[in-house]
PDB file of N, CA and C in Angstrom:
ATOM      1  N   UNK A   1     -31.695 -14.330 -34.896  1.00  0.00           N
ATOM      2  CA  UNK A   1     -31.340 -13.470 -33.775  1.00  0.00           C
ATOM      3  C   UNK A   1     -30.843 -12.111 -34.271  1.00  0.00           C
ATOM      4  N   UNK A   2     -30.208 -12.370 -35.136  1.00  0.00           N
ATOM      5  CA  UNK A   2     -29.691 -11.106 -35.901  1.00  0.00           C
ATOM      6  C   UNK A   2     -30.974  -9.487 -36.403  1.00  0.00           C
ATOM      7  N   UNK A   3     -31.492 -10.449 -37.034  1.00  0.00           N
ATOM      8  CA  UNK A   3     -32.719  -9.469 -37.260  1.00  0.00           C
ATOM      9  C   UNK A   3     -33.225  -8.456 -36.229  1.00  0.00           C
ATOM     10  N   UNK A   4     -33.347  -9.179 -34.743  1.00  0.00           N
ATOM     11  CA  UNK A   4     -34.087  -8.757 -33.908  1.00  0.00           C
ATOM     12  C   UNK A   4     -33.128  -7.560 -33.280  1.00  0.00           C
ATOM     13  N   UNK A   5     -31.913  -7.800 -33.022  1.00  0.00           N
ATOM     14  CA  UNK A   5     -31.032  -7.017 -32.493  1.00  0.00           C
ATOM     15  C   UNK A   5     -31.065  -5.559 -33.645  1.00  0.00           C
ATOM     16  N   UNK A   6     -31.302  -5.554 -34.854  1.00  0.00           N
ATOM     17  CA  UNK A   6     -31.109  -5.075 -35.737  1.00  0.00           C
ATOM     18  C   UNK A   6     -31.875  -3.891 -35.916  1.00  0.00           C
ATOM     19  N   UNK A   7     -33.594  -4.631 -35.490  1.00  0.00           N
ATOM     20  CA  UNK A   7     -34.545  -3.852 -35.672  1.00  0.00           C
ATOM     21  C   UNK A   7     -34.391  -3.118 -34.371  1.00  0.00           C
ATOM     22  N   UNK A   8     -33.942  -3.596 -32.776  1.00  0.00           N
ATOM     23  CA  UNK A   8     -34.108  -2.801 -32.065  1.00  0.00           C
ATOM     24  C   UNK A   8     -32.732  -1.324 -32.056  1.00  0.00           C
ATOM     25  N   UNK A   9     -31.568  -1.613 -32.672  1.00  0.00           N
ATOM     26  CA  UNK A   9     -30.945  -0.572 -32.901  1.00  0.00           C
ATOM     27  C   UNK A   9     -31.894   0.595 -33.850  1.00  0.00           C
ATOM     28  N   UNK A  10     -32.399   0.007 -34.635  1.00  0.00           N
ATOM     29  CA  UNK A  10     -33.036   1.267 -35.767  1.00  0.00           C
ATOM     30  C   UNK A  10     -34.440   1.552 -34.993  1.00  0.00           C
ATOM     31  N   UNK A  11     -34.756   1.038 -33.906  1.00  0.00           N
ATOM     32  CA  UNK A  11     -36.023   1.833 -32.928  1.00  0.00           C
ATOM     33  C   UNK A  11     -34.783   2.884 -32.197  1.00  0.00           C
ATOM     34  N   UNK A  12     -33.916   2.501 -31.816  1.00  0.00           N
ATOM     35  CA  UNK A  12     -33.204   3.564 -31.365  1.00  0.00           C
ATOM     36  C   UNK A  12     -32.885   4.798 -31.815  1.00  0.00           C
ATOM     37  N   UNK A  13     -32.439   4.335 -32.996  1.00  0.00           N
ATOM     38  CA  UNK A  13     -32.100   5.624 -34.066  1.00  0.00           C
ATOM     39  C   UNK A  13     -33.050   6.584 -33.562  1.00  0.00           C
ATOM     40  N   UNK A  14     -34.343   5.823 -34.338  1.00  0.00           N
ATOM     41  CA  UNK A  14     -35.370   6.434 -34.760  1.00  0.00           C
ATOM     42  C   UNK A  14     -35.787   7.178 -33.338  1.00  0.00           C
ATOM     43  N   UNK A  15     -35.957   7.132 -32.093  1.00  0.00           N
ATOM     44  CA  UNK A  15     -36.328   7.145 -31.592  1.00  0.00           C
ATOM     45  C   UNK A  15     -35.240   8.652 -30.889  1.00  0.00           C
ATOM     46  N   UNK A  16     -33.908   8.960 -31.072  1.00  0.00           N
ATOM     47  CA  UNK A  16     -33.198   9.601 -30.877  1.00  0.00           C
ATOM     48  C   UNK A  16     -33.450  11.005 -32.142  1.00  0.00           C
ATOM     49  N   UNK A  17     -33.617  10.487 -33.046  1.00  0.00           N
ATOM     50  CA  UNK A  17     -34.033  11.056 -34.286  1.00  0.00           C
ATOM     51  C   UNK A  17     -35.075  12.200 -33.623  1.00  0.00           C
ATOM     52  N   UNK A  18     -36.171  11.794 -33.436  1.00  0.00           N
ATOM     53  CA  UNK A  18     -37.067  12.367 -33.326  1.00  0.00           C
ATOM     54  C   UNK A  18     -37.134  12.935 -31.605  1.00  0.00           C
ATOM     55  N   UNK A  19     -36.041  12.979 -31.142  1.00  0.00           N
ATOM     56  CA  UNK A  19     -35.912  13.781 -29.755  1.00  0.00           C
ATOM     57  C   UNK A  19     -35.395  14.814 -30.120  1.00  0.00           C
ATOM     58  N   UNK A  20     -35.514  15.648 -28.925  1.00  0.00           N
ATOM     59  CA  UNK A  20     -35.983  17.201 -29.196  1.00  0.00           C
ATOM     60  C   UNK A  20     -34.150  17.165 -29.099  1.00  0.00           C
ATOM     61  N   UNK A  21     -33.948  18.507 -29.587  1.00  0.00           N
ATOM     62  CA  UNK A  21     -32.871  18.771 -29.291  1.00  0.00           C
ATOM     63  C   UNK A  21     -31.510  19.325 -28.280  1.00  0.00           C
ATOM     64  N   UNK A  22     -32.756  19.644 -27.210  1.00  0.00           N
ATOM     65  CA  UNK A  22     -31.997  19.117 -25.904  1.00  0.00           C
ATOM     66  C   UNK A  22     -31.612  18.060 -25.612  1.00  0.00           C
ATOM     67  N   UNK A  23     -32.385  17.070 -25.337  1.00  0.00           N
ATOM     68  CA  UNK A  23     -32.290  15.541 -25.109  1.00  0.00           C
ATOM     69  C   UNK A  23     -31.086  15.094 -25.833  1.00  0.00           C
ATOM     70  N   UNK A  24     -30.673  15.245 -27.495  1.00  0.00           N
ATOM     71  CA  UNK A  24     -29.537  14.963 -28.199  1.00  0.00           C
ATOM     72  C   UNK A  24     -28.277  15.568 -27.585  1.00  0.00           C
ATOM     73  N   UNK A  25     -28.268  16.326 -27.092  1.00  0.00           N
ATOM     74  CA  UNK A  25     -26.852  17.563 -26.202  1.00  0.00           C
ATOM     75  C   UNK A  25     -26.708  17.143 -25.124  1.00  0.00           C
ATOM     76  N   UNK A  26     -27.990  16.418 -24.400  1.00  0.00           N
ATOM     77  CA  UNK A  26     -27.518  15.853 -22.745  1.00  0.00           C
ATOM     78  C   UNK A  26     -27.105  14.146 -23.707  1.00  0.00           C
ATOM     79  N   UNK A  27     -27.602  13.947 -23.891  1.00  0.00           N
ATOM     80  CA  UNK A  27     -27.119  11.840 -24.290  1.00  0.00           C
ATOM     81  C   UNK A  27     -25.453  12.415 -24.578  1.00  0.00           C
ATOM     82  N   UNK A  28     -25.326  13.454 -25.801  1.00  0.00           N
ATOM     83  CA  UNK A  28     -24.023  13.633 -26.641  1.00  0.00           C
ATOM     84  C   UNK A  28     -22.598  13.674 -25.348  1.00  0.00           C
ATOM     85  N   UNK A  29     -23.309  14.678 -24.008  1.00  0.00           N
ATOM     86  CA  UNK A  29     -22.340  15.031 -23.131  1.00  0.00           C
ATOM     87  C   UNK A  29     -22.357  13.737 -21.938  1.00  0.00           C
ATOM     88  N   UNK A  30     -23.039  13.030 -21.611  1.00  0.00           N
ATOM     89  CA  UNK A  30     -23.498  11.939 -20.622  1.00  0.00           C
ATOM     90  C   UNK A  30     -22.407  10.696 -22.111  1.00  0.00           C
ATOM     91  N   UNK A  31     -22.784  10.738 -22.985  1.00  0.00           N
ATOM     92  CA  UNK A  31     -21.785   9.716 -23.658  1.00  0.00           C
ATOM     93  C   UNK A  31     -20.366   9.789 -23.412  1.00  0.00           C
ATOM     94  N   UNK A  32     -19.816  11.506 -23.780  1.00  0.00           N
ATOM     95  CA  UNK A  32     -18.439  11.760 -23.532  1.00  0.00           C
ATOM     96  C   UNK A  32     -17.990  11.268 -22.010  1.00  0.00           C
ATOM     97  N   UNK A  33     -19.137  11.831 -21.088  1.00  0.00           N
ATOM     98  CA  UNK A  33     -18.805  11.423 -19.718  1.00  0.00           C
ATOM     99  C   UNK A  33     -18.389  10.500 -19.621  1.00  0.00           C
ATOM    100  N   UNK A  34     -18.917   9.256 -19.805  1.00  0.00           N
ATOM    101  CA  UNK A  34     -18.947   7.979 -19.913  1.00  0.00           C
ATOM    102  C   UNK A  34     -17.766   7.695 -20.422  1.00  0.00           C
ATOM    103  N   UNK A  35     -17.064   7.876 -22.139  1.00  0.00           N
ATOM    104  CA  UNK A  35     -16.237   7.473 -22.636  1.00  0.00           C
ATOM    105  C   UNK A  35     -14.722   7.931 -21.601  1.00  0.00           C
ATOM    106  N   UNK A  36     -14.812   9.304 -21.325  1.00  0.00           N
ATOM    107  CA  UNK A  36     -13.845   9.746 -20.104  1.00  0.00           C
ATOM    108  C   UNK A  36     -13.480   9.082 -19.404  1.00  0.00           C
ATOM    109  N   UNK A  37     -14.580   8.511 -18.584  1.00  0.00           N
ATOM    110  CA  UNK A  37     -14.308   7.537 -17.266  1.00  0.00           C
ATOM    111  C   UNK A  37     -13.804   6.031 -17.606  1.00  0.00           C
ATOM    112  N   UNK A  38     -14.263   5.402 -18.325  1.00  0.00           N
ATOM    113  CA  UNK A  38     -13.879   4.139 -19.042  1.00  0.00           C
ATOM    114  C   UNK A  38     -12.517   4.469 -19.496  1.00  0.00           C
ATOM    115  N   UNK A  39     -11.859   5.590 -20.481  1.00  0.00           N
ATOM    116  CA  UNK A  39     -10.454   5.559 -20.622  1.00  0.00           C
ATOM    117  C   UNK A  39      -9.688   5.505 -19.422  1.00  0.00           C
ATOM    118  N   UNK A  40     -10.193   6.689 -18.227  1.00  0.00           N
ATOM    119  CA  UNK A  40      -9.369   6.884 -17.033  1.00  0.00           C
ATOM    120  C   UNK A  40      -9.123   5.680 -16.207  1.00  0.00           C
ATOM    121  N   UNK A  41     -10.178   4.757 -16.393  1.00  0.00           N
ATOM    122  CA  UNK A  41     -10.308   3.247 -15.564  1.00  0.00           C
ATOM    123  C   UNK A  41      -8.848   2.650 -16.090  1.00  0.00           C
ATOM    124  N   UNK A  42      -9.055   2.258 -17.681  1.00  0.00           N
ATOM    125  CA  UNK A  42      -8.533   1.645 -18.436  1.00  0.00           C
ATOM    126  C   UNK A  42      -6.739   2.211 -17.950  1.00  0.00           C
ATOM    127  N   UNK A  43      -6.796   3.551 -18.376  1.00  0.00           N
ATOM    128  CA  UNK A  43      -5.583   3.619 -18.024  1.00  0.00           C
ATOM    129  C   UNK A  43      -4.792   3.328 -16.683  1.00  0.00           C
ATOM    130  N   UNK A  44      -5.871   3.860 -15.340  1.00  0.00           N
ATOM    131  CA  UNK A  44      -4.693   3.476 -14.466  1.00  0.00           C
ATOM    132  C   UNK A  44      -4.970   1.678 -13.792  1.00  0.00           C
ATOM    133  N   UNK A  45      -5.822   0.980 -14.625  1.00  0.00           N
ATOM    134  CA  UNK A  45      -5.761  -0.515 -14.866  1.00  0.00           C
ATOM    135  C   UNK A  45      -4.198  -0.773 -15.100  1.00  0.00           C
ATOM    136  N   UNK A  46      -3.818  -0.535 -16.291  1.00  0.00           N
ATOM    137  CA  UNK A  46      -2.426  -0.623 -17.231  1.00  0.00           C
ATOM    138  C   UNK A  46      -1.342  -0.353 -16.042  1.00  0.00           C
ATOM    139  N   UNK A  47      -1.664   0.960 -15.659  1.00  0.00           N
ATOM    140  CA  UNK A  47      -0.579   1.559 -14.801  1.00  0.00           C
ATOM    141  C   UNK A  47      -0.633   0.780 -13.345  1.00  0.00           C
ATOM    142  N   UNK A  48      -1.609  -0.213 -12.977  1.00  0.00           N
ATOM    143  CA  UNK A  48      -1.556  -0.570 -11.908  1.00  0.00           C
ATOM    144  C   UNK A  48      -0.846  -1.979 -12.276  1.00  0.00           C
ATOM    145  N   UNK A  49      -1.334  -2.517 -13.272  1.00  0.00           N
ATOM    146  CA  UNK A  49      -0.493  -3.732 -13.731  1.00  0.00           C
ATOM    147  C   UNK A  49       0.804  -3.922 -14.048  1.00  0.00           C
ATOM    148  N   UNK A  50       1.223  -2.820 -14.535  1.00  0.00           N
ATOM    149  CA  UNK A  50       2.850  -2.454 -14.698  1.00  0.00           C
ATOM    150  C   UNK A  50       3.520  -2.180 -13.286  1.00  0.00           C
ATOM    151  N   UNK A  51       2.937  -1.797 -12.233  1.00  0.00           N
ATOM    152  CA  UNK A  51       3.600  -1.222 -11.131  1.00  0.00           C
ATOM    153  C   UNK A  51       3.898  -2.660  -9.981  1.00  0.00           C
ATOM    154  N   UNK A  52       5.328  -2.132  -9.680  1.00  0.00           N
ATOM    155  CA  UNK A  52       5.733  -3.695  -8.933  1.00  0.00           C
ATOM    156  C   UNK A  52       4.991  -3.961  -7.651  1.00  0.00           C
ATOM    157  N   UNK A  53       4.590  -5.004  -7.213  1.00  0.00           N
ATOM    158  CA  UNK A  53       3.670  -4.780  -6.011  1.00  0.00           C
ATOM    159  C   UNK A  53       4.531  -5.237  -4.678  1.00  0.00           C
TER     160      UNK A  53
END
């Protein structure tokens, strides 16, 4: 199973590799997006769990 997961990350690479360099600047900013929203979740998760109900 390992293998397979393995080879399809390095089609990815590869496949990012060889995108133009726009395409690398929208994924790069659509990633940050992403990572943003997942912290902001995360945090007021915490802050909702701490708060007395």
């Amino acid at each position: 199973m390992r293998p397979v997961r393995c080879w399809h990350r390095f089609q990815t690479v590869l496949r990012l590799i060889e995108s133009t360099p726009a395409l690398r600047a929208r994924l790069h900013v659509k990633r940050e997006e992403i990572r943003e929203r997942v912290a902001a979740a995360l945090l007021d998760r915490a802050f909702t769990a701490l708060s007395p109900a």
